[in-house]
Protein backbone atom coordinates (compact mmCIF):
# COMPACT_ATOMS: atom_id res chain seq x y z
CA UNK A 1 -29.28 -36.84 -12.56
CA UNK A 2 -30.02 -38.72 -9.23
CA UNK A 3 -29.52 -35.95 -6.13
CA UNK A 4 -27.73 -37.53 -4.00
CA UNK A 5 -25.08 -36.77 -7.10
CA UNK A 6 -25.53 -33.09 -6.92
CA UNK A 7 -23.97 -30.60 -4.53
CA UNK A 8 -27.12 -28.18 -2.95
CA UNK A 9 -25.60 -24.95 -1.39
CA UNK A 10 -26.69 -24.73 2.14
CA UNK A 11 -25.68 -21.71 2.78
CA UNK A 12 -22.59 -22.45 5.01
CA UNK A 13 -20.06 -20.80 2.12
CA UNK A 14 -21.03 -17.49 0.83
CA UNK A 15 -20.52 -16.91 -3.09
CA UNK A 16 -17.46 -15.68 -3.99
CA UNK A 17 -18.14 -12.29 -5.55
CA UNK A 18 -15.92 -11.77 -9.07
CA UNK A 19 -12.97 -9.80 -8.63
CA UNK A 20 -13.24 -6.00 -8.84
CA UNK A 21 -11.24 -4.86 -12.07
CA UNK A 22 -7.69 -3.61 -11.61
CA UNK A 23 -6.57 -0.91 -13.66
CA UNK A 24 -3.73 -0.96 -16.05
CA UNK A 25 -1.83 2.37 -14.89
CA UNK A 26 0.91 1.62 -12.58
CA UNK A 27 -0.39 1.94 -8.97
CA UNK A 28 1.44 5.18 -8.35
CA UNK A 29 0.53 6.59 -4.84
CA UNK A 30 1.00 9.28 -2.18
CA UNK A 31 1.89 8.81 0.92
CA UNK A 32 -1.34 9.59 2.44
CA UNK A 33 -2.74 7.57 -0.51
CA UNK A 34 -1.01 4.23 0.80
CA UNK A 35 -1.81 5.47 4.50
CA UNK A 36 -5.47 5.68 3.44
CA UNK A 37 -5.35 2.07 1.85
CA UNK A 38 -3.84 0.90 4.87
CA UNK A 39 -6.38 1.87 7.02
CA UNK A 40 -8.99 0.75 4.40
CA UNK A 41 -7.34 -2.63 4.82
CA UNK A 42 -7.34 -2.46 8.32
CA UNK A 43 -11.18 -1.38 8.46
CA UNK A 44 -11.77 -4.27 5.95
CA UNK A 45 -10.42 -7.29 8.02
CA UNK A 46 -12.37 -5.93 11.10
CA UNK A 47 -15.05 -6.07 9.12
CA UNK A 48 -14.56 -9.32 8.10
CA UNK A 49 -14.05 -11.13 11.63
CA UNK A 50 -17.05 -8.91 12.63
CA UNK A 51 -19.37 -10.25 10.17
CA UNK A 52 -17.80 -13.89 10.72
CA UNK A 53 -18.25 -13.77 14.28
CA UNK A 54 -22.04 -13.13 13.96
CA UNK A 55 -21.97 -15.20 10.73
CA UNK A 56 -24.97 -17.75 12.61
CA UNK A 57 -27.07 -14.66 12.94
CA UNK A 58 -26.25 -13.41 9.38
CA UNK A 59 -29.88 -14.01 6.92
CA UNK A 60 -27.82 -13.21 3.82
CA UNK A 61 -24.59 -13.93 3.64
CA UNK A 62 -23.88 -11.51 -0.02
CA UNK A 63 -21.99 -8.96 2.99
CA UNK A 64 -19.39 -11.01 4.01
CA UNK A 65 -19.04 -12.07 0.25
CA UNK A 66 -19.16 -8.02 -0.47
CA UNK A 67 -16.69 -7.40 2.21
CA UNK A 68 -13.76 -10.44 1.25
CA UNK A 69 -14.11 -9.25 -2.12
CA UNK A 70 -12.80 -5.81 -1.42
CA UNK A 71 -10.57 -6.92 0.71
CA UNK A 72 -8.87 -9.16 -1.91
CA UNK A 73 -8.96 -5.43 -4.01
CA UNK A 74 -7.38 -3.57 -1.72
CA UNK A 75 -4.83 -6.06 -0.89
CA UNK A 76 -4.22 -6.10 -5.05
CA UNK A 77 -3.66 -2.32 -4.66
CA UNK A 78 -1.26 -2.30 -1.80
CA UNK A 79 0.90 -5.27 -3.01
CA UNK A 80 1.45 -3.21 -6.44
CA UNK A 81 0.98 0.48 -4.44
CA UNK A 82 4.55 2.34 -5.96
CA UNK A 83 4.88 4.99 -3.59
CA UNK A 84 6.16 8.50 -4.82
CA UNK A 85 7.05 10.64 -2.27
CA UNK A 86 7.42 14.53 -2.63
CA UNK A 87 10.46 16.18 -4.06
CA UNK A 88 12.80 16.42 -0.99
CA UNK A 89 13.91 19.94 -3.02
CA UNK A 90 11.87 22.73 -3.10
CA UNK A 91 10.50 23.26 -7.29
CA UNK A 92 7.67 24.86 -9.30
CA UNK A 93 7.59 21.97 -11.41
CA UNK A 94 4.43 19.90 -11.59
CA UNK A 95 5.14 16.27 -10.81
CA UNK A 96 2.63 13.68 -9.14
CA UNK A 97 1.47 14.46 -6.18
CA UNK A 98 1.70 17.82 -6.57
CA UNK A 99 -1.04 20.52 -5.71
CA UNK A 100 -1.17 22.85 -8.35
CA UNK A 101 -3.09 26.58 -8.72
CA UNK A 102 -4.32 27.34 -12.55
CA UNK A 103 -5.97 29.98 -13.73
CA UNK A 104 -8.34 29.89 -16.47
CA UNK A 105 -8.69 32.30 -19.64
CA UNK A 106 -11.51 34.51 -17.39
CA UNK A 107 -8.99 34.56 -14.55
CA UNK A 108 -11.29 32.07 -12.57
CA UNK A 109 -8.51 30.05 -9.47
CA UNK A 110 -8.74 26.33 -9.18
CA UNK A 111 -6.62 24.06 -7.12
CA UNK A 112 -6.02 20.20 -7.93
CA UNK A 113 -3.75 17.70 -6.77
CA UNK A 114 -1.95 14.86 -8.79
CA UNK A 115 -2.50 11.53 -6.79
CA UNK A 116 -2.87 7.98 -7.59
CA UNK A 117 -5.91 6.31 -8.87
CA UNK A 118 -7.35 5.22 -5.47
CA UNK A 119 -7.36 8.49 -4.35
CA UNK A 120 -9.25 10.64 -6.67
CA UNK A 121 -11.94 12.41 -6.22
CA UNK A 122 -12.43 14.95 -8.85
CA UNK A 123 -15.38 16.50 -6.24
CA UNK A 124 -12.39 16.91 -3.91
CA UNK A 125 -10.32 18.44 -6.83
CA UNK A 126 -7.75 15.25 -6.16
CA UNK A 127 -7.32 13.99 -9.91
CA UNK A 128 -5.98 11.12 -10.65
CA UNK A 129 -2.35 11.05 -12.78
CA UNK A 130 -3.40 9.82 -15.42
CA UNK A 131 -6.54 11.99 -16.12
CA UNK A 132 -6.49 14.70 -19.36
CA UNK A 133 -6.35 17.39 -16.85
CA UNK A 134 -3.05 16.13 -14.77
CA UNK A 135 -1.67 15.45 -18.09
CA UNK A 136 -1.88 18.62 -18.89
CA UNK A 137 -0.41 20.03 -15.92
CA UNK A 138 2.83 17.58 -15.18
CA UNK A 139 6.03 19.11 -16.20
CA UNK A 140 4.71 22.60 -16.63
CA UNK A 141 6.18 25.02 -14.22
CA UNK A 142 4.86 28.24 -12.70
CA UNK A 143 3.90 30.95 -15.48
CA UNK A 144 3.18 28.23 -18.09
CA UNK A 145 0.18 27.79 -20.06
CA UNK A 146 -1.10 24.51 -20.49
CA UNK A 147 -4.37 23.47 -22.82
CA UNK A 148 -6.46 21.13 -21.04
CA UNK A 149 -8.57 19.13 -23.41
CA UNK A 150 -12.31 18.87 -22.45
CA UNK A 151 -15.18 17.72 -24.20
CA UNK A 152 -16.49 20.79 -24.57
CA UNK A 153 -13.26 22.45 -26.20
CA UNK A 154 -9.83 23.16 -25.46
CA UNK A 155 -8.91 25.33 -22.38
CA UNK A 156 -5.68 27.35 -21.61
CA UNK A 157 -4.95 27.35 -17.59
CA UNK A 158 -1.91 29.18 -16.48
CA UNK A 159 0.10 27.58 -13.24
CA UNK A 160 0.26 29.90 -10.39
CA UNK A 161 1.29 27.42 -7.91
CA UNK A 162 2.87 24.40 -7.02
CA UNK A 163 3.09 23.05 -3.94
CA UNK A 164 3.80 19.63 -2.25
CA UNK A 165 2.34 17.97 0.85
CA UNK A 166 5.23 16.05 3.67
């Protein structure tokens, strides 16, 4: 094919990165989960006019592409975010967003909260609602046992105590 037929990149356009995947659970969140991918958002599109305004001096241009693909993700996320806020009651029911206290079978405390998917971190002991463990827990109330399927075998936790955030 003669080149003057064919269209050379020269560099003016960065690639456009694929998508990031988008989960299939509904986009429950807390409210400091949609204040967190606010700011995100925020952070994101000062990002992007940062690295556009130096764009000339840029030697790779795969960080702008980097950052205008997760902005595009995070604007996914807020335009589907379904906020839940806390029961306006007090209750000792686990429901999302919920902080709950378990014991396990040697009497050993954790503490997790229920939040959406964009906020979990299991390090942080913030599981996301959908995970075998918050399964486990929503809808029990204090003094219930729950069994908490892990690959290593089934364990009993008993709620201590539930608690939400304003």
């Amino acid at each position: 094919m003669n080149k003057a037929f064919t269209k050379e990149d020269d560099g003016s356009t960065p690639e456009r990165l694929p998508d990031l995947p988008i989960s299939p659970h509904p986009n429950h969140v807390t409210p400091q989960g949609l204040a967190r991918l606010k700011a995100r958002h925020a952070a994101l599109e000062a990002e992007l006019a940062r690295l556009r305004e130096g764009r000339d001096f840029l030697d790779d241009l795969h960080p702008l592409a980097v950052a205008e693909r997760d902005l595009r993700y995070v604007e996914a996320r807020l335009n589907t975010a379904i906020l839940v806020p806390p029961p306006t009651e007090a209750t000792d029911q686990v429901r999302f967003g919920a902080t709950v206290t378990v014991a396990d079978e040697d009497g050993q405390e954790s503490t997790y909260t229920i939040v959406g998917e964009d906020e979990s971190d299991p390090a942080q002991h913030l599981i996301a609602a959908f995970s075998p463990l918050a399964r486990a827990l929503i809808e029990a109330r204090v003094g219930d046992i729950v069994e908490w399927p892990k690959p290593t075998g089934m364990v009993e936790l008993e709620v201590l105590r539930v608690t939400y955030r304003d």
